[in-house]
Each structure stands twice: as C-alpha cells, then as structure tokens.
C-alpha atoms as a PDB file:
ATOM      1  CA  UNK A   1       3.861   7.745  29.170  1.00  0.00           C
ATOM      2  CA  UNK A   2       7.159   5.978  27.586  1.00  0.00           C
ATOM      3  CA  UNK A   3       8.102   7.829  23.836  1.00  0.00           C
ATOM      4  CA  UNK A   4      10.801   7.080  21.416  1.00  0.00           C
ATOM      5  CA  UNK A   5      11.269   7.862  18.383  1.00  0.00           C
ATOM      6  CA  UNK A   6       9.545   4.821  16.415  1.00  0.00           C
ATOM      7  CA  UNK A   7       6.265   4.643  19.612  1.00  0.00           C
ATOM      8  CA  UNK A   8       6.119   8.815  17.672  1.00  0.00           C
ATOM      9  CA  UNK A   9       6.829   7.685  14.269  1.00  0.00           C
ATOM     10  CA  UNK A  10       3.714   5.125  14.563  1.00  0.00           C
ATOM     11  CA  UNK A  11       1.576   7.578  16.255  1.00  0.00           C
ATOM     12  CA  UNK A  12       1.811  10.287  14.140  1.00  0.00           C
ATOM     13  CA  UNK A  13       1.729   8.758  10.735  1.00  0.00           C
ATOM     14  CA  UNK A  14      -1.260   9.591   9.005  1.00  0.00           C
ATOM     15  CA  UNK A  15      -2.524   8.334   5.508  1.00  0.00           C
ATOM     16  CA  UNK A  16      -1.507  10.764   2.494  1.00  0.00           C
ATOM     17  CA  UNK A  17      -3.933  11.277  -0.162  1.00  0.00           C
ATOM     18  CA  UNK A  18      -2.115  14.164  -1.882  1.00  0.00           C
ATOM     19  CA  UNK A  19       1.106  14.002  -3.348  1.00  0.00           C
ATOM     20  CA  UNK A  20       3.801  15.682  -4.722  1.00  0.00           C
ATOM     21  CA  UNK A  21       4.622  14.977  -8.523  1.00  0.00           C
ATOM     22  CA  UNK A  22       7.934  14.572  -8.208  1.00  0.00           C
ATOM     23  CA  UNK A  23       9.498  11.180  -7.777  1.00  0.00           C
ATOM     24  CA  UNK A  24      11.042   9.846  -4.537  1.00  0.00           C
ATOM     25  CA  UNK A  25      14.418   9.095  -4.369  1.00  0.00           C
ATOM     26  CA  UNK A  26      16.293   5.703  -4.975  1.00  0.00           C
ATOM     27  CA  UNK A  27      17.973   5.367  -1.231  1.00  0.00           C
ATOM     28  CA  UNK A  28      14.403   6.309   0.068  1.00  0.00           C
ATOM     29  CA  UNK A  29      12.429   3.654  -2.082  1.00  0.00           C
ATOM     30  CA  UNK A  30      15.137   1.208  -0.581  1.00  0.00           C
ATOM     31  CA  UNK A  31      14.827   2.187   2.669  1.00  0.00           C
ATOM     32  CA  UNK A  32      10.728   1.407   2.019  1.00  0.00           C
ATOM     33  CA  UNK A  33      11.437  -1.228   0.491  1.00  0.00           C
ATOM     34  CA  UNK A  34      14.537  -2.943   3.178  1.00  0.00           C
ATOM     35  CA  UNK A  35      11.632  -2.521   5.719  1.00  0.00           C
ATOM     36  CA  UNK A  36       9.136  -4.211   3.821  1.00  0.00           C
ATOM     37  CA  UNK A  37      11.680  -7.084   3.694  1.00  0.00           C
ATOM     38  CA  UNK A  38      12.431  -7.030   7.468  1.00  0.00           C
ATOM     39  CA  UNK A  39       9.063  -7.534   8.465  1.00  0.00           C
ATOM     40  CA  UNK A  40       7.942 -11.031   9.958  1.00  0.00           C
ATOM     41  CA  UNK A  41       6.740 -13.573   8.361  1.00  0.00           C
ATOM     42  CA  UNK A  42       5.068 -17.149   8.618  1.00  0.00           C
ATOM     43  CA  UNK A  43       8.660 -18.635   8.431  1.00  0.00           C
ATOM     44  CA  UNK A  44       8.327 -18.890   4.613  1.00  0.00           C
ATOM     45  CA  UNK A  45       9.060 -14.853   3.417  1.00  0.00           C
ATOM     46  CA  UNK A  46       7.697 -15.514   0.296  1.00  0.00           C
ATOM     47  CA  UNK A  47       6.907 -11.977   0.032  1.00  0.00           C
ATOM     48  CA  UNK A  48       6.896 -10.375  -3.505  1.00  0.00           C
ATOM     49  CA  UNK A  49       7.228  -6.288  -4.078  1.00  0.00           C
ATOM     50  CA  UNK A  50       6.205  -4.919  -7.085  1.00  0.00           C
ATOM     51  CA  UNK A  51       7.253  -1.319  -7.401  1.00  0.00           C
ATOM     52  CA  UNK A  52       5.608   0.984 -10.441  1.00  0.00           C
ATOM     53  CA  UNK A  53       7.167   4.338 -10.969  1.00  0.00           C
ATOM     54  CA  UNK A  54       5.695   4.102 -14.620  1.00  0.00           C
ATOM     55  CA  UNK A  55       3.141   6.881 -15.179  1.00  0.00           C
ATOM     56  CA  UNK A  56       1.349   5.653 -17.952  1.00  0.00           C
ATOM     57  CA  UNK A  57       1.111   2.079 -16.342  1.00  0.00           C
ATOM     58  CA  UNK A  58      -0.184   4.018 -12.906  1.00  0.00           C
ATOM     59  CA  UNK A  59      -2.858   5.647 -15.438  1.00  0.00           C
ATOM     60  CA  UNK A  60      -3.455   2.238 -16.797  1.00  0.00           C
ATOM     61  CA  UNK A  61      -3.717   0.702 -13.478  1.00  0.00           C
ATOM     62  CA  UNK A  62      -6.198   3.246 -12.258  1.00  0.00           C
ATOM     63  CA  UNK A  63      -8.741   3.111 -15.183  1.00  0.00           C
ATOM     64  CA  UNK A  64      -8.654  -0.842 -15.363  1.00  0.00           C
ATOM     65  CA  UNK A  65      -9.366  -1.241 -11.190  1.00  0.00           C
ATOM     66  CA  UNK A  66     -12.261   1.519 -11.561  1.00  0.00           C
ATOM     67  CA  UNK A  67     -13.316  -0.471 -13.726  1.00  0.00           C
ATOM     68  CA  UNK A  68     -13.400  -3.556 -12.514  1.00  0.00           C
ATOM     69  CA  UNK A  69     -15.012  -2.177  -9.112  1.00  0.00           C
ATOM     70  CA  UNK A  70     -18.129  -0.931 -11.069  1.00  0.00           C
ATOM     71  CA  UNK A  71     -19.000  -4.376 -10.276  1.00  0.00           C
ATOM     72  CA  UNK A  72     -18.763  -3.836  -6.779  1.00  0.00           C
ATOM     73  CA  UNK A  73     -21.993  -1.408  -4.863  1.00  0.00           C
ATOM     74  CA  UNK A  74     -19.744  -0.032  -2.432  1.00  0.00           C
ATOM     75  CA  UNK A  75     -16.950   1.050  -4.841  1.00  0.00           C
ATOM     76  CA  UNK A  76     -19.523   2.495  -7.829  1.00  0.00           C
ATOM     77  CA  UNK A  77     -19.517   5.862  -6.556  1.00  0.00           C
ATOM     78  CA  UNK A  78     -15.614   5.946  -6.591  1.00  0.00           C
ATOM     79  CA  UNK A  79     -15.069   4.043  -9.779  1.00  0.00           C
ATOM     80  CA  UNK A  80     -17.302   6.569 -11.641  1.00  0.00           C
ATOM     81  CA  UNK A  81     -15.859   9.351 -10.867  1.00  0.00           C
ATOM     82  CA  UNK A  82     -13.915  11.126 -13.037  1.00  0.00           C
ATOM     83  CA  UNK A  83     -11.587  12.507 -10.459  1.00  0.00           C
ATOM     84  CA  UNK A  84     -11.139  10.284  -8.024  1.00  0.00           C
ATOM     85  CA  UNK A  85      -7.132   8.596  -8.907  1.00  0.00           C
ATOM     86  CA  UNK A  86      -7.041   4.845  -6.370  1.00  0.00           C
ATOM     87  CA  UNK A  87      -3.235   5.893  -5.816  1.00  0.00           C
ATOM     88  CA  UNK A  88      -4.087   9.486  -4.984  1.00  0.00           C
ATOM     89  CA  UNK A  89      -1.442  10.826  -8.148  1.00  0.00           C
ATOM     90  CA  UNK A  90       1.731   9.108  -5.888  1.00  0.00           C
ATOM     91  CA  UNK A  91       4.544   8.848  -8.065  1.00  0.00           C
ATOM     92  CA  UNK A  92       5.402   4.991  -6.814  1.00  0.00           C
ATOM     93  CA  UNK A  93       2.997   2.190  -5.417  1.00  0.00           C
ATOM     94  CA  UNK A  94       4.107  -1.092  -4.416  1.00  0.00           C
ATOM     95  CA  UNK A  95       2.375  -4.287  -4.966  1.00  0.00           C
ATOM     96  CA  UNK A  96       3.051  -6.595  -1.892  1.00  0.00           C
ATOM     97  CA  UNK A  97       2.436 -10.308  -3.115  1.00  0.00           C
ATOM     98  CA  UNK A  98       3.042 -13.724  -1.482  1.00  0.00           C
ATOM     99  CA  UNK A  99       3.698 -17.379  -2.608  1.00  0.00           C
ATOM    100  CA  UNK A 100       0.260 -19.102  -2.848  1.00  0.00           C
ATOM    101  CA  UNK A 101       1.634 -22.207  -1.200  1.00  0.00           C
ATOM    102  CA  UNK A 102       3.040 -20.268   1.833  1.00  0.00           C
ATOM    103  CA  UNK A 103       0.581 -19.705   4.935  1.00  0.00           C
ATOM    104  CA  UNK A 104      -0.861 -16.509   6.655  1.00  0.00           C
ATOM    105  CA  UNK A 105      -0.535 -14.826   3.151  1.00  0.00           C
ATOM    106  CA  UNK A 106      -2.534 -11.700   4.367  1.00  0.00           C
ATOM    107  CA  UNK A 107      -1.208 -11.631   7.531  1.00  0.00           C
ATOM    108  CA  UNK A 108       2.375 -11.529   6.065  1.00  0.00           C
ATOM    109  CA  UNK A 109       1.386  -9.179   3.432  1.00  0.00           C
ATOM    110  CA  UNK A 110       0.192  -6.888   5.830  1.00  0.00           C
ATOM    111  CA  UNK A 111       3.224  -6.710   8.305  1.00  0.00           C
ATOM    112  CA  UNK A 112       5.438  -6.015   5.255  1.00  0.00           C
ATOM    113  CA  UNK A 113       3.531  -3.416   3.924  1.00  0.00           C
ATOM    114  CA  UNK A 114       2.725  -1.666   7.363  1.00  0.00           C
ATOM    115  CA  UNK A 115       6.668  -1.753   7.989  1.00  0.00           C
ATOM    116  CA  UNK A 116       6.851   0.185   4.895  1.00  0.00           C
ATOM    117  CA  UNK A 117       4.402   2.867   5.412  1.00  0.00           C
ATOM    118  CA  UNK A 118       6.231   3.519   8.982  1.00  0.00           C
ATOM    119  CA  UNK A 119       9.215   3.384   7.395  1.00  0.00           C
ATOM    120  CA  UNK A 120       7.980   6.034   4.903  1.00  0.00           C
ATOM    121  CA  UNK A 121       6.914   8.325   7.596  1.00  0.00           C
ATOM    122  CA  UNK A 122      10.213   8.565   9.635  1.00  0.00           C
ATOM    123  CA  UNK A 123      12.202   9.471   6.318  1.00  0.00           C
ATOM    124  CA  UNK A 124       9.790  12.304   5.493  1.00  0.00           C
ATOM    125  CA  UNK A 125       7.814  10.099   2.669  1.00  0.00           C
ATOM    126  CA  UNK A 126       3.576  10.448   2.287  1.00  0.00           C
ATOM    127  CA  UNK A 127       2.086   7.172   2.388  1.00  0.00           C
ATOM    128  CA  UNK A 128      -1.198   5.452   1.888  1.00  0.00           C
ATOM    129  CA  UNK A 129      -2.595   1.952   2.028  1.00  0.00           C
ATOM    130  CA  UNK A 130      -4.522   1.345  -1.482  1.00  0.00           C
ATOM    131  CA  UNK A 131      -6.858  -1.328  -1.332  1.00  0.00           C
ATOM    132  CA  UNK A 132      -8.493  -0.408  -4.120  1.00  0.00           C
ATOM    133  CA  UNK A 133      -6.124  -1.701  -6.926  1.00  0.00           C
ATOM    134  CA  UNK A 134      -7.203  -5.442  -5.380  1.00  0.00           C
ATOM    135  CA  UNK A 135     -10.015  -5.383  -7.516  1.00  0.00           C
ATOM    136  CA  UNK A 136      -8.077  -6.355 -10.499  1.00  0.00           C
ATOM    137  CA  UNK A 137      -6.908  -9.478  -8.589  1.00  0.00           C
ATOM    138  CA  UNK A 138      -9.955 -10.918  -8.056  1.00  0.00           C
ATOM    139  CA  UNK A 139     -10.956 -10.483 -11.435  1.00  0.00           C
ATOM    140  CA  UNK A 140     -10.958 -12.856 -14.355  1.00  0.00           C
ATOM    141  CA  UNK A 141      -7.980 -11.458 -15.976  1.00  0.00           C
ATOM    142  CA  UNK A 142      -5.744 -11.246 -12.893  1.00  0.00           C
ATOM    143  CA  UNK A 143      -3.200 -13.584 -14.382  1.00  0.00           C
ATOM    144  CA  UNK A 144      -3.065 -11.034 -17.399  1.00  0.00           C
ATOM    145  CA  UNK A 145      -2.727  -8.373 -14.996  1.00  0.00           C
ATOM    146  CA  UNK A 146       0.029 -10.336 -12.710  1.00  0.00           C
ATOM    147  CA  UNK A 147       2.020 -10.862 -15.877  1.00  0.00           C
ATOM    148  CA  UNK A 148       1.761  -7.318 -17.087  1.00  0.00           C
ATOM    149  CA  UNK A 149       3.130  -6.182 -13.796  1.00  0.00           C
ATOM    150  CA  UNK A 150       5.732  -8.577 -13.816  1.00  0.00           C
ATOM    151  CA  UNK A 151       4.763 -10.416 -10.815  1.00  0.00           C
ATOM    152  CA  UNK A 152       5.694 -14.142 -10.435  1.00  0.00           C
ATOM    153  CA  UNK A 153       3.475 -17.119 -11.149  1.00  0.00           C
ATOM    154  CA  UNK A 154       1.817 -18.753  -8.142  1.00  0.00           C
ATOM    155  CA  UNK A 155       1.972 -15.290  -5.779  1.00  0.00           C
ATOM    156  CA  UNK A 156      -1.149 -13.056  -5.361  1.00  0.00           C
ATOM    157  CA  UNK A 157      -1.319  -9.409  -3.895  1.00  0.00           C
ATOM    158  CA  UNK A 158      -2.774  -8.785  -1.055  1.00  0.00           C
ATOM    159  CA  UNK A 159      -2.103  -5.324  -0.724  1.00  0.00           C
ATOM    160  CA  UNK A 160      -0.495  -2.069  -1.862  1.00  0.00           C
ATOM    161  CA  UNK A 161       0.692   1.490  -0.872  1.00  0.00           C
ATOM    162  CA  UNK A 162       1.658   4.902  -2.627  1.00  0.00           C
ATOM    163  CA  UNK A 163       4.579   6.570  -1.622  1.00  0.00           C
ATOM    164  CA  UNK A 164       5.713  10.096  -2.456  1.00  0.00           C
ATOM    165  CA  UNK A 165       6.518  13.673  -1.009  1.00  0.00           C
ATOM    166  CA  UNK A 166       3.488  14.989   0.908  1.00  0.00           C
ATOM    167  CA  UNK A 167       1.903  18.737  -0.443  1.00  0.00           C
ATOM    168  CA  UNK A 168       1.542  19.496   3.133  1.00  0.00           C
ATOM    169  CA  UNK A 169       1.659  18.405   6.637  1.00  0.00           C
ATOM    170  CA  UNK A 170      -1.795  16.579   7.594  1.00  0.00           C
ATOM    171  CA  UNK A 171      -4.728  19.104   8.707  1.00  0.00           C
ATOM    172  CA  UNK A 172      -7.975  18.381  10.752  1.00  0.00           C
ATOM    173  CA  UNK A 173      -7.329  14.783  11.358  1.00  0.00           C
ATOM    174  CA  UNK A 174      -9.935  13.137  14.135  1.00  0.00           C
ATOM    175  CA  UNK A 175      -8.158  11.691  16.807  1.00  0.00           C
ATOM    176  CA  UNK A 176      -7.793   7.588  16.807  1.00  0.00           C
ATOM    177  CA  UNK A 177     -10.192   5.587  19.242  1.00  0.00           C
ATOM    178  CA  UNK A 178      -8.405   3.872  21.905  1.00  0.00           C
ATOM    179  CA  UNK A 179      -8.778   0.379  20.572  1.00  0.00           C
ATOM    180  CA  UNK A 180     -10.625  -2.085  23.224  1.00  0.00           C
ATOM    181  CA  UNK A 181      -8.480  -3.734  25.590  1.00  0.00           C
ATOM    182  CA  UNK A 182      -8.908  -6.054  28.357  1.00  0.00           C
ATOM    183  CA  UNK A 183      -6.143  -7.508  30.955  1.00  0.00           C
ATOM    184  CA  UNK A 184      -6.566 -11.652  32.057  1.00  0.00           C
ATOM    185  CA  UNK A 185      -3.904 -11.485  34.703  1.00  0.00           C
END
C-alpha cells in the first residue's frame, strides 16, 4: 500500500475533545489558518475565518448555542448539561464563513476547514470539527451574533473547529469503515 507523509497525516488524525489550556502559537494558528486559505473553492473564495482566542467570548459562545439548541430534540441532552463545553475547553475555534452570493457555500466551507484540521494534525495541534456552535446561525439573532463576532455582512458560517495542544495521544479509537466503493471501468 503507497504512504507518505500527508496519505499518514489524514489517516491518523483523530478528533480531539480534550485540550490543553494553554494557547497555540501565532506561526501555528497561521499555518491553520494558510491551509484553510489554500483549499479549493467554487472559483469565488469568498471564504471568511473568524478566529476567537477570547475566553470570556468562548464562555459566551458556549452558553448562548446551548441555548439555542434546547430547541432542538437531538441536542437537549447536550445543551442541558452542565458540563458538556461545544468547543471541548480549546483555547481557539475558527468560524469558517462564505459570501451568500457565492455557490457551493458548504461545500467550500468544508474543504477549508478540513484543510485546517489536517493541517493541525501534522504540526502537532488537537483538532475538532464543532458543529454545534451552528445553532446560533440559524437562529433569530444570528445577525446580532455575526456582528458580535465580527463577521462580514452577507457571509454565513457553515462550520467551525477548535484547535489547541492535545492532553494526550488518542486512546481506544474504533477503527474507520472502509467507505463503499464501486469501479465503472
């Protein structure tokens, strides 16, 4: 079977839902972030990153999505728990947005924010997808929340990630189905 680093890089890269409290470094967040940028796009890159290293707006961020998702059955057990943090304590999360008038939004979202999280893994870097934090977008007060965070008018996000130093090395992860695959030759 052909290897190299990145085919081990994507293999190996698990979801981190325990983090260090310390913050990750400037050149690393760029290096996150540069990948984010480099990641295709429906011709447009009208790609938007938000990136919170604020605690107290993390805090806020958390409380005002578990709230929100009360609203939603499948999140209710999550939202009302006490201890249950949607960015899992990371120090930094990024908001990926796009342009409303650009096309395959979610699709360009997606490849920016999966570059990232790869990216994160062959520096060293814990990372997680958070959908969670979406909540507050499809809301009623999503503009509020958009301009709190600073995001531009006209883009939406369509997903996040936390970043930060993992506690440990992954433990008792199940091993990925083979994803179904058939040839037309």
């Amino acid at each position: 079977m052909l290897t190299n680093d990145t085919l081990s890089t994507i293999k190996n890269r698990r979801s981190t839902r325990t983090f260090r409290s310390e913050q990750i470094k400037a050149d690393e967040l760029k290096a996150v972030l540069e990948a984010g940028s480099a990641a295709p796009s429906a011709n447009t890159q009208a790609r938007h990153f938000t990136v919170i290293q604020n605690p107290g707006l993390l805090s806020w961020l958390n409380q005002e999505a578990k709230e929100q998702a009360k609203q939603f059955e499948p999140l209710q057990e999550l939202a009302n728990s006490e201890h249950f943090h949607i960015f899992y304590d990371a120090p930094t999360v990024v908001l990926v947005s796009a342009e409303e008038s650009g096309i395959a939004l979610e699709s360009d979202c997606a490849a920016a924010t999966e570059n990232m999280l790869l990216a994160a893994e062959s520096i060293g870097l814990g990372s997680c997808w958070i959908g969670f934090v979406l909540v507050l977008f499809a809301s009623p007060n999503a503009n509020d929340y958009g301009k709190r965070l600073g995001i531009p008018d006209r883009y939406t996000p369509y997903a996040a990630a936390a970043f930060g130093y993992k506690t440990g090395e992954a433990v008792n992860t199940p091993p990925r189905r083979g994803s179904l695959i058939n040839y037309q030759k």
